[in-house]
C-alpha atoms as a PDB file:
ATOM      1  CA  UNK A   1     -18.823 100.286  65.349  1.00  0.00           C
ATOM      2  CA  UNK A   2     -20.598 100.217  68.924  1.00  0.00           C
ATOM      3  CA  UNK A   3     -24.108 100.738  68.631  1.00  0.00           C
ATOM      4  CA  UNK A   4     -25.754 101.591  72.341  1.00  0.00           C
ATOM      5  CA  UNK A   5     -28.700 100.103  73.361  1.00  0.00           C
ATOM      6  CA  UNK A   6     -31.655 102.785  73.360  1.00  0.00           C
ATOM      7  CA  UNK A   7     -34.606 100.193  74.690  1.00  0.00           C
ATOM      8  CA  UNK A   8     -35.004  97.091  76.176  1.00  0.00           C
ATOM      9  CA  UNK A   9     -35.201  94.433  73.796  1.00  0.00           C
ATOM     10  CA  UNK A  10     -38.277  92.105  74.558  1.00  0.00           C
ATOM     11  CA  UNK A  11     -37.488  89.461  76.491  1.00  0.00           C
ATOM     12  CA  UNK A  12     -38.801  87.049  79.128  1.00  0.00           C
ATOM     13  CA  UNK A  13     -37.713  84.578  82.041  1.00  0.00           C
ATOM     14  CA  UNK A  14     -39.604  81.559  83.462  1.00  0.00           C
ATOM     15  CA  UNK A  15     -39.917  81.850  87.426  1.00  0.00           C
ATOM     16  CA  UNK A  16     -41.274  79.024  87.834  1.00  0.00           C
ATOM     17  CA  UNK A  17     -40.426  76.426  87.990  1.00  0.00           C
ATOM     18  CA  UNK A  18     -36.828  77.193  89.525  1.00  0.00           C
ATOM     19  CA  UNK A  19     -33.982  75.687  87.770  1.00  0.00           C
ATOM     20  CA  UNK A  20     -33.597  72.004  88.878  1.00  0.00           C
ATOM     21  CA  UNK A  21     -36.598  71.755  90.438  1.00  0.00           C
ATOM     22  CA  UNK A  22     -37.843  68.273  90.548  1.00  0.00           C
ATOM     23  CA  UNK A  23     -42.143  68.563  89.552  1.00  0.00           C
ATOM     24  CA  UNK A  24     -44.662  65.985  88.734  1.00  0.00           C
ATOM     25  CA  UNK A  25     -45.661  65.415  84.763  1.00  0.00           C
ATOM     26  CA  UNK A  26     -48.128  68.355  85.087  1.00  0.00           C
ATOM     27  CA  UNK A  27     -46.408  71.380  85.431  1.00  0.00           C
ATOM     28  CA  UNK A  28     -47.270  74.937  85.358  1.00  0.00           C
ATOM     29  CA  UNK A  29     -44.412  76.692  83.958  1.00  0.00           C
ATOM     30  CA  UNK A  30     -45.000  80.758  84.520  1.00  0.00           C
ATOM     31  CA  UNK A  31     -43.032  83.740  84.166  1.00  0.00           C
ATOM     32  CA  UNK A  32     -42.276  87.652  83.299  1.00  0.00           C
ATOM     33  CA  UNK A  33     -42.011  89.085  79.804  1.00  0.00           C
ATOM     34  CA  UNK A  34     -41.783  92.839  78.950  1.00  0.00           C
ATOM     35  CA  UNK A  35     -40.092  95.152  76.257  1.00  0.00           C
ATOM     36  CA  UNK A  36     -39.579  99.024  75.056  1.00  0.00           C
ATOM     37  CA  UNK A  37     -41.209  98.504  71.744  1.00  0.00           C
ATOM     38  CA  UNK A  38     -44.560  97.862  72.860  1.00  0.00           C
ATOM     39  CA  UNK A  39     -47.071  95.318  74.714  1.00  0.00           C
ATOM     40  CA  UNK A  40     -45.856  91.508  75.167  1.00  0.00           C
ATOM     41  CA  UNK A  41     -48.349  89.517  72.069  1.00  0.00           C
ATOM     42  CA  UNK A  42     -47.065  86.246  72.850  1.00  0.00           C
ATOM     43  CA  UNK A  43     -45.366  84.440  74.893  1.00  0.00           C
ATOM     44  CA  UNK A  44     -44.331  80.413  73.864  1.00  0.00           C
ATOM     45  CA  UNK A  45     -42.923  77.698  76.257  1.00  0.00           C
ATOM     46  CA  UNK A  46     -40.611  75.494  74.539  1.00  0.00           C
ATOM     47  CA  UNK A  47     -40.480  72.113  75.600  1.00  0.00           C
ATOM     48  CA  UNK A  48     -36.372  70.411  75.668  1.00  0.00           C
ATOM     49  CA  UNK A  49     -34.773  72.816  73.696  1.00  0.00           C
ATOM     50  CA  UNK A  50     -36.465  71.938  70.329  1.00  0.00           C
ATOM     51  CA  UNK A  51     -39.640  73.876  68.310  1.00  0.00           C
ATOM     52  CA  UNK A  52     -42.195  71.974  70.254  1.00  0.00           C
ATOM     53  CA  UNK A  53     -43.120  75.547  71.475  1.00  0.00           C
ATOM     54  CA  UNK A  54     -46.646  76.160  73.066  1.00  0.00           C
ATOM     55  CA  UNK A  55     -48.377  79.220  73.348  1.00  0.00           C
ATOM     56  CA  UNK A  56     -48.942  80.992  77.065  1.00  0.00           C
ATOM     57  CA  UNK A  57     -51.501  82.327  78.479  1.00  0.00           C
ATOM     58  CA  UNK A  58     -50.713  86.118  79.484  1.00  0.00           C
ATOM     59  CA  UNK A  59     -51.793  87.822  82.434  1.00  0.00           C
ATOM     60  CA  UNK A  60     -52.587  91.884  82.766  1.00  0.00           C
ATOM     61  CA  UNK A  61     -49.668  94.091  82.875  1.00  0.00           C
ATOM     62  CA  UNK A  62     -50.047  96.981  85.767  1.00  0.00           C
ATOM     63  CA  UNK A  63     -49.377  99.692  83.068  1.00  0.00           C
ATOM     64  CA  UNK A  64     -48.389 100.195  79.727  1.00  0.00           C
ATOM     65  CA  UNK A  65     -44.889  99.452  80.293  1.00  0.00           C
ATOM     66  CA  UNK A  66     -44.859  96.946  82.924  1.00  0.00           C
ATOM     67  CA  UNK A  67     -43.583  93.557  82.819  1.00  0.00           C
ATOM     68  CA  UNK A  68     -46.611  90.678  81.287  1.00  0.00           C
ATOM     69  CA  UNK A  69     -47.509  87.929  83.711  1.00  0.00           C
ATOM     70  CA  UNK A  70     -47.995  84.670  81.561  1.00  0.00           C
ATOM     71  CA  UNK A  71     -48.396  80.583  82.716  1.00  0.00           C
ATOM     72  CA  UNK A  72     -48.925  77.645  80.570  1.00  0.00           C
ATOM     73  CA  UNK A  73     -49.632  74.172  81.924  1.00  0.00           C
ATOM     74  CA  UNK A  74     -47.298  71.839  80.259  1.00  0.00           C
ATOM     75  CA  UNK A  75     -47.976  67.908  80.732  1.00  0.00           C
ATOM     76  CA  UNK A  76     -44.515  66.219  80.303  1.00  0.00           C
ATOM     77  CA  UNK A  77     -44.660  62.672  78.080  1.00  0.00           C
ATOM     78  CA  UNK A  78     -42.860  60.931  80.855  1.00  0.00           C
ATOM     79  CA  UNK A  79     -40.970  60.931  83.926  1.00  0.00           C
ATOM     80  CA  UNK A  80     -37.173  62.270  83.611  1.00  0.00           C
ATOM     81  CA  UNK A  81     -34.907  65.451  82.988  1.00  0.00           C
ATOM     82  CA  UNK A  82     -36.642  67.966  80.672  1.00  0.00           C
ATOM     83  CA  UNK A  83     -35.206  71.521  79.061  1.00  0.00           C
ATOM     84  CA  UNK A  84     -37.895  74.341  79.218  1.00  0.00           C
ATOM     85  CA  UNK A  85     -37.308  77.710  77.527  1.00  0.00           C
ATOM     86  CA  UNK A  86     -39.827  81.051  77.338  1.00  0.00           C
ATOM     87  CA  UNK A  87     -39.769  83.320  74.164  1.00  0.00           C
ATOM     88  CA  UNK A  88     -41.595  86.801  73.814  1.00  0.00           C
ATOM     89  CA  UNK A  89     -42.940  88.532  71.066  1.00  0.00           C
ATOM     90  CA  UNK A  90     -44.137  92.035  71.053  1.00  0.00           C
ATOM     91  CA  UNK A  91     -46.533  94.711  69.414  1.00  0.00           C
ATOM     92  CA  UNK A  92     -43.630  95.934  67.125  1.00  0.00           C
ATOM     93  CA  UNK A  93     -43.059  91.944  65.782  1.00  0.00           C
ATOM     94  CA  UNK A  94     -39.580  91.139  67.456  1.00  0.00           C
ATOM     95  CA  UNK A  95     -39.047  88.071  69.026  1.00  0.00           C
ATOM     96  CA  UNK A  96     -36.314  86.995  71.486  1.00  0.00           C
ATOM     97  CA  UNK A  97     -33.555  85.240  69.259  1.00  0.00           C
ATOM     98  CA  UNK A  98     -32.274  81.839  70.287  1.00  0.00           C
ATOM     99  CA  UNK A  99     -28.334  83.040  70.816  1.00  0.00           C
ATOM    100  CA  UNK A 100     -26.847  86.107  72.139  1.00  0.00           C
ATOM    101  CA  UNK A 101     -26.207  88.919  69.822  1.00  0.00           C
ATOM    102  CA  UNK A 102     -23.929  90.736  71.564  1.00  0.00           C
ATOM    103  CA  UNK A 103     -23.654  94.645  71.888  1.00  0.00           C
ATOM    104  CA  UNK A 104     -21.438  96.633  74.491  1.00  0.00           C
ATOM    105  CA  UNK A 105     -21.578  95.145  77.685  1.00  0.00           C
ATOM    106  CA  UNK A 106     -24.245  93.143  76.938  1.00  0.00           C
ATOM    107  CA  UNK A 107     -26.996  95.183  77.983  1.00  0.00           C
ATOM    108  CA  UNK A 108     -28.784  94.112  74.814  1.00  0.00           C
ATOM    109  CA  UNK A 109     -29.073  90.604  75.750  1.00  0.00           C
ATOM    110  CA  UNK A 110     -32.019  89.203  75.632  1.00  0.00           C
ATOM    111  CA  UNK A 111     -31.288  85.907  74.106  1.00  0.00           C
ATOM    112  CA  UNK A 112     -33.715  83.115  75.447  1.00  0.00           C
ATOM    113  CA  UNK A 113     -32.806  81.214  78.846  1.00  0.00           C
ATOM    114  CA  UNK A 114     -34.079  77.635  79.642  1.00  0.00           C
ATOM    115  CA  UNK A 115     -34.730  76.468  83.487  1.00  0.00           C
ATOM    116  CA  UNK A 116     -33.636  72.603  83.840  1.00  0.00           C
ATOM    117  CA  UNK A 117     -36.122  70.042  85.926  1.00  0.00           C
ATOM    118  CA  UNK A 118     -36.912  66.845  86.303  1.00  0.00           C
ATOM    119  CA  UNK A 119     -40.388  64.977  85.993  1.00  0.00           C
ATOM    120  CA  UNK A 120     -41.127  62.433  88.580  1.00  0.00           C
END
């Protein structure tokens, strides 16, 4: 059975920095988040694909339904290649899953996405 998708799933992408970007040890890693079921509560910045996730600071959306800004300062434990990955969580409790579950032509994906760099 096909189920279609009736909202956008919450979600969010990092914009910056861009993937393999090379950045100093401090880096401010910021971003878009945004859902159907409600306002963006939280948004976490993982740090090399592990649960060392730290929390964001969010920005005003324009309107009720408008994507979230959100940054977090991140200092890196050394130089070298690091994995960083955003997650959202909204007013109705989801959270963006780590893996893909897929639905017809994936318009449902909102899986979370990491952005390579590397720390000089």
């Amino acid at each position: 059975s096909v189920t279609a998708v009736q909202r956008m799933r919450v979600k969010s992408v990092i914009i910056s920095p861009r993937d393999h970007a090379v950045t100093s040890r401090t880096v401010t890693v910021s971003g878009w988040a945004w859902s159907g079921d409600g306002a963006i509560t939280r948004v976490e910045v993982g740090l090399d694909g592990g649960n060392d996730w730290r929390d964001a600071t969010l920005g005003a959306p324009a309107s009720a339904y408008a994507w979230t800004p959100w940054s977090c300062t991140v200092v890196l434990p050394r130089a070298g290649r690091f994995v960083l990955r955003s997650r959202a969580t909204d007013a109705s409790g989801a959270t963006q899953p780590d893996h893909i579950v897929w639905n017809r032509l994936g318009y449902g994906n909102n899986a979370v996405r990491q952005v390579v760099i590397t720390a000089e």
